[in-house]
C-alpha atoms as a PDB file:
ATOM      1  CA  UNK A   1      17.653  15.122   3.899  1.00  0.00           C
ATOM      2  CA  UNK A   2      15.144  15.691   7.082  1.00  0.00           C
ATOM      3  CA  UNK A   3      12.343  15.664   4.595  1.00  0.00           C
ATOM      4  CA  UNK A   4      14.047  12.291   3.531  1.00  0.00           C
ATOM      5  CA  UNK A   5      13.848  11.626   6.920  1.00  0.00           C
ATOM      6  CA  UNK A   6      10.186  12.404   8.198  1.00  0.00           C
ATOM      7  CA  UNK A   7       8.973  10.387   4.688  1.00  0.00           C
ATOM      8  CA  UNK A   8      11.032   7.649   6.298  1.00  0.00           C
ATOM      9  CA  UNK A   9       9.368   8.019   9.520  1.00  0.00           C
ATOM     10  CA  UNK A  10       5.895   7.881   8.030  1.00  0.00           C
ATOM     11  CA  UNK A  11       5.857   4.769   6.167  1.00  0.00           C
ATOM     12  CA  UNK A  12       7.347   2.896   9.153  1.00  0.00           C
ATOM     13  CA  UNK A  13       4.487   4.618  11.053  1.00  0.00           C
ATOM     14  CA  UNK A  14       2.310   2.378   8.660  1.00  0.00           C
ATOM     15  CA  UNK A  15       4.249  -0.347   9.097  1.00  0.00           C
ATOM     16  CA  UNK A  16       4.067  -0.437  12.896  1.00  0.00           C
ATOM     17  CA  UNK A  17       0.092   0.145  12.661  1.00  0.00           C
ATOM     18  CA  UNK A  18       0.555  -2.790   9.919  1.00  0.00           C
ATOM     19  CA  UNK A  19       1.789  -4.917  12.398  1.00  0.00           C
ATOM     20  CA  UNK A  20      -0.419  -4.015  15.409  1.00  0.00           C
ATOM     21  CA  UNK A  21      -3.148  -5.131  13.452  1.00  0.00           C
ATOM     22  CA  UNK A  22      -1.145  -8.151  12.608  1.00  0.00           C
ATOM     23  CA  UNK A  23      -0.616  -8.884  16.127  1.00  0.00           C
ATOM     24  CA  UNK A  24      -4.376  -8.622  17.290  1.00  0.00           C
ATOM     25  CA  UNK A  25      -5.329 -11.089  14.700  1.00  0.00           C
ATOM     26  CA  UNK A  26      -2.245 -14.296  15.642  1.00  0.00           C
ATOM     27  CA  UNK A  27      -1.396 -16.588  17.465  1.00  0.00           C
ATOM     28  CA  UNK A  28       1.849 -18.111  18.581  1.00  0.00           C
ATOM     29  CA  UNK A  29       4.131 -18.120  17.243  1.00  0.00           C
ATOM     30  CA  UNK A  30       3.431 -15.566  14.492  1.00  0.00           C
ATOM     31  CA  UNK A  31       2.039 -12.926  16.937  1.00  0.00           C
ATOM     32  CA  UNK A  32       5.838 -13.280  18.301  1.00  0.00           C
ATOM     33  CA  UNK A  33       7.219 -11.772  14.723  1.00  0.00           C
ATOM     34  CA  UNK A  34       4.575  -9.207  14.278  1.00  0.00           C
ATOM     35  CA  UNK A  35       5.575  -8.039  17.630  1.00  0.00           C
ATOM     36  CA  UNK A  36       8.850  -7.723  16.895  1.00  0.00           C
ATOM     37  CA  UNK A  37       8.221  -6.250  13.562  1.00  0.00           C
ATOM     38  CA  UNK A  38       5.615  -3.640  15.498  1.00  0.00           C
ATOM     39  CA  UNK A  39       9.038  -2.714  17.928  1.00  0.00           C
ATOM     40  CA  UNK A  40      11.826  -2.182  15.301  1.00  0.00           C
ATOM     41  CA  UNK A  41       9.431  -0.215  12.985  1.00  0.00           C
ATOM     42  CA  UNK A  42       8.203   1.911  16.124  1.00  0.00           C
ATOM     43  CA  UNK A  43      11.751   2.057  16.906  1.00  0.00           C
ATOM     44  CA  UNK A  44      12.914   3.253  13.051  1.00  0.00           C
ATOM     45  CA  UNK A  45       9.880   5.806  13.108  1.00  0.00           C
ATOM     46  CA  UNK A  46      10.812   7.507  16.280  1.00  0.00           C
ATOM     47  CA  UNK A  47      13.944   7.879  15.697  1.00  0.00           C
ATOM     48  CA  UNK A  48      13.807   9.354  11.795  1.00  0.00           C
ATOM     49  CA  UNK A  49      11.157  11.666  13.601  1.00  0.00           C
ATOM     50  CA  UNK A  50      13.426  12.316  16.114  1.00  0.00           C
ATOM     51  CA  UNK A  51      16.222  13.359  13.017  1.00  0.00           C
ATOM     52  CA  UNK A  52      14.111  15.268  11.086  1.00  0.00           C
ATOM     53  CA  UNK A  53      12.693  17.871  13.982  1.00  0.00           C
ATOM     54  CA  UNK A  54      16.145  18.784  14.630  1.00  0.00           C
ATOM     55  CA  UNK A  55      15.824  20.764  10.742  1.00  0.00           C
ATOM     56  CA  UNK A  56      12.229  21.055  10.480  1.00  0.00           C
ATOM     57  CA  UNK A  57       9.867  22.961  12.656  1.00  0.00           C
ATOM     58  CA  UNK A  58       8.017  20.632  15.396  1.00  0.00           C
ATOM     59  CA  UNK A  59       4.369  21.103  14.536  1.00  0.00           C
ATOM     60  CA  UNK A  60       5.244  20.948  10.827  1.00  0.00           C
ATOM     61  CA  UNK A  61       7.133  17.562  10.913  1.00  0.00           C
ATOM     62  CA  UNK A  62       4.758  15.924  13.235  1.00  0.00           C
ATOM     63  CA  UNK A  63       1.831  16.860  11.306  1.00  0.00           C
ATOM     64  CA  UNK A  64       3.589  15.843   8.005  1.00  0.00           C
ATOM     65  CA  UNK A  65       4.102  12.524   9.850  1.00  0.00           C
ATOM     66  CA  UNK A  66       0.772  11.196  11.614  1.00  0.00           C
ATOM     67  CA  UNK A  67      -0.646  12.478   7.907  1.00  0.00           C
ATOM     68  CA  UNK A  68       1.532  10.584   5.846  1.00  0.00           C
ATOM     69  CA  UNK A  69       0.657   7.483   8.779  1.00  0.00           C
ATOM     70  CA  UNK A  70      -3.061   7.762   8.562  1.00  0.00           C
ATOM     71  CA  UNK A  71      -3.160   7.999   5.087  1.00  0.00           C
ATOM     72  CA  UNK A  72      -0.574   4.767   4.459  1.00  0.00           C
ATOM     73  CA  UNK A  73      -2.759   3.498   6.984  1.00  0.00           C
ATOM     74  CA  UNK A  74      -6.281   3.712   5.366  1.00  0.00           C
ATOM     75  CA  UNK A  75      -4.657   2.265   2.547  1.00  0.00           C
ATOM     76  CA  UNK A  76      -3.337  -0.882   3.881  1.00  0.00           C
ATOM     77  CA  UNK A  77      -6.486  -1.392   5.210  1.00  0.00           C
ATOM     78  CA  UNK A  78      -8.187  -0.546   1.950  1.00  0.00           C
ATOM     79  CA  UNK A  79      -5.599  -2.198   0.114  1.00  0.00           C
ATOM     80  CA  UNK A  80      -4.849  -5.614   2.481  1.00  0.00           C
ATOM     81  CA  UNK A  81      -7.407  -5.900   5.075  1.00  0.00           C
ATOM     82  CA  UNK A  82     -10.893  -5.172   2.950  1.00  0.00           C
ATOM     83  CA  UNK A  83     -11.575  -2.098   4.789  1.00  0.00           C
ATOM     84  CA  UNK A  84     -14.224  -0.121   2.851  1.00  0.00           C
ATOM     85  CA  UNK A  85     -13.556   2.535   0.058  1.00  0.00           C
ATOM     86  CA  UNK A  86     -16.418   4.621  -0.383  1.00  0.00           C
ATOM     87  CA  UNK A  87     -16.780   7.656  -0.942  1.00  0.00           C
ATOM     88  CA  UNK A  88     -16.746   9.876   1.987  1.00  0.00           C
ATOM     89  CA  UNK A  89     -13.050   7.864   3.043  1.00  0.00           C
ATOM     90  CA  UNK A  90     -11.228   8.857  -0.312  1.00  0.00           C
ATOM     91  CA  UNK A  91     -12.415  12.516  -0.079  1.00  0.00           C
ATOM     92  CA  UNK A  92     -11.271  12.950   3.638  1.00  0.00           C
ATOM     93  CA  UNK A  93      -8.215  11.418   2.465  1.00  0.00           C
ATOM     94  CA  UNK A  94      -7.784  13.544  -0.173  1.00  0.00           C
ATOM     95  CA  UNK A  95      -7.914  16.342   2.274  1.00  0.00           C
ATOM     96  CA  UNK A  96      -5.404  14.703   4.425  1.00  0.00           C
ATOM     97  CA  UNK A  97      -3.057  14.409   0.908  1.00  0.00           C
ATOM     98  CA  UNK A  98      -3.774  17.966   0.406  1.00  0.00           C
ATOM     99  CA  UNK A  99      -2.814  19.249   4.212  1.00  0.00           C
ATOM    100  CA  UNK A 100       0.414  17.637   4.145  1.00  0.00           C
ATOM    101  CA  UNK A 101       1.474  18.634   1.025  1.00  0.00           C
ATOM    102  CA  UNK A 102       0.351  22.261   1.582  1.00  0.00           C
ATOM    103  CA  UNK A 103       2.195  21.681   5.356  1.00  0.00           C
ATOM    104  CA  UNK A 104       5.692  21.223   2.982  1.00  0.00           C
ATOM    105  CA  UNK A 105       5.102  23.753   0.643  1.00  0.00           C
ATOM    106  CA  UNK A 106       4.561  26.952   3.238  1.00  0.00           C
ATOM    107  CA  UNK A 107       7.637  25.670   5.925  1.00  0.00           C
ATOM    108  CA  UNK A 108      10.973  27.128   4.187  1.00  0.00           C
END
């Protein structure tokens, strides 16, 4: 379940990155709801991370979570905002992939 939990955190990480970048880019009204949608999702992440150190070690969890938040990141922007794909971005995110899975697999 905390692993449940810091997965949780991540991808609402991306989603209040999502909607920062949402925010810098409207007007009013809609910069209102992306606001709002930047708050709860900030809200939701902090508070899964704040679940999931209580079982997992500190450094662990938060590295597992600003990984799986830059990666969900770079691809939303890949993805929805035509941020470039080449190759140098996929590798280092490949290596990001690879830290955070190898961060689960040594914590017990």
């Amino acid at each position: 379940m905390p692993w449940l939990s810091l997965i949780i955190a991540g991808i609402f990480e991306v989603g209040f990155a999502t909607c920062l970048t949402k925010v810098r880019s409207s007007s009013a009204p809609e910069v209102y709801w992306w606001f709002l949608g930047f708050v709860i999702s900030l809200a939701i992440s902090m508070f899964m991370l704040y679940k999931a150190v209580h079982h997992i070690p500190m450094g662990t969890a938060y590295g597992v979570f600003t990984g799986i938040g830059a990666i969900g990141t770079v691809l939303v922007g890949i993805f929805f905002f035509q941020e470039p794909a080449n190759f140098w971005r996929l590798f280092f995110i490949s290596t990001l992939i690879i830290s955070v899975v190898g961060l689960k697999v040594v914590s017990a």
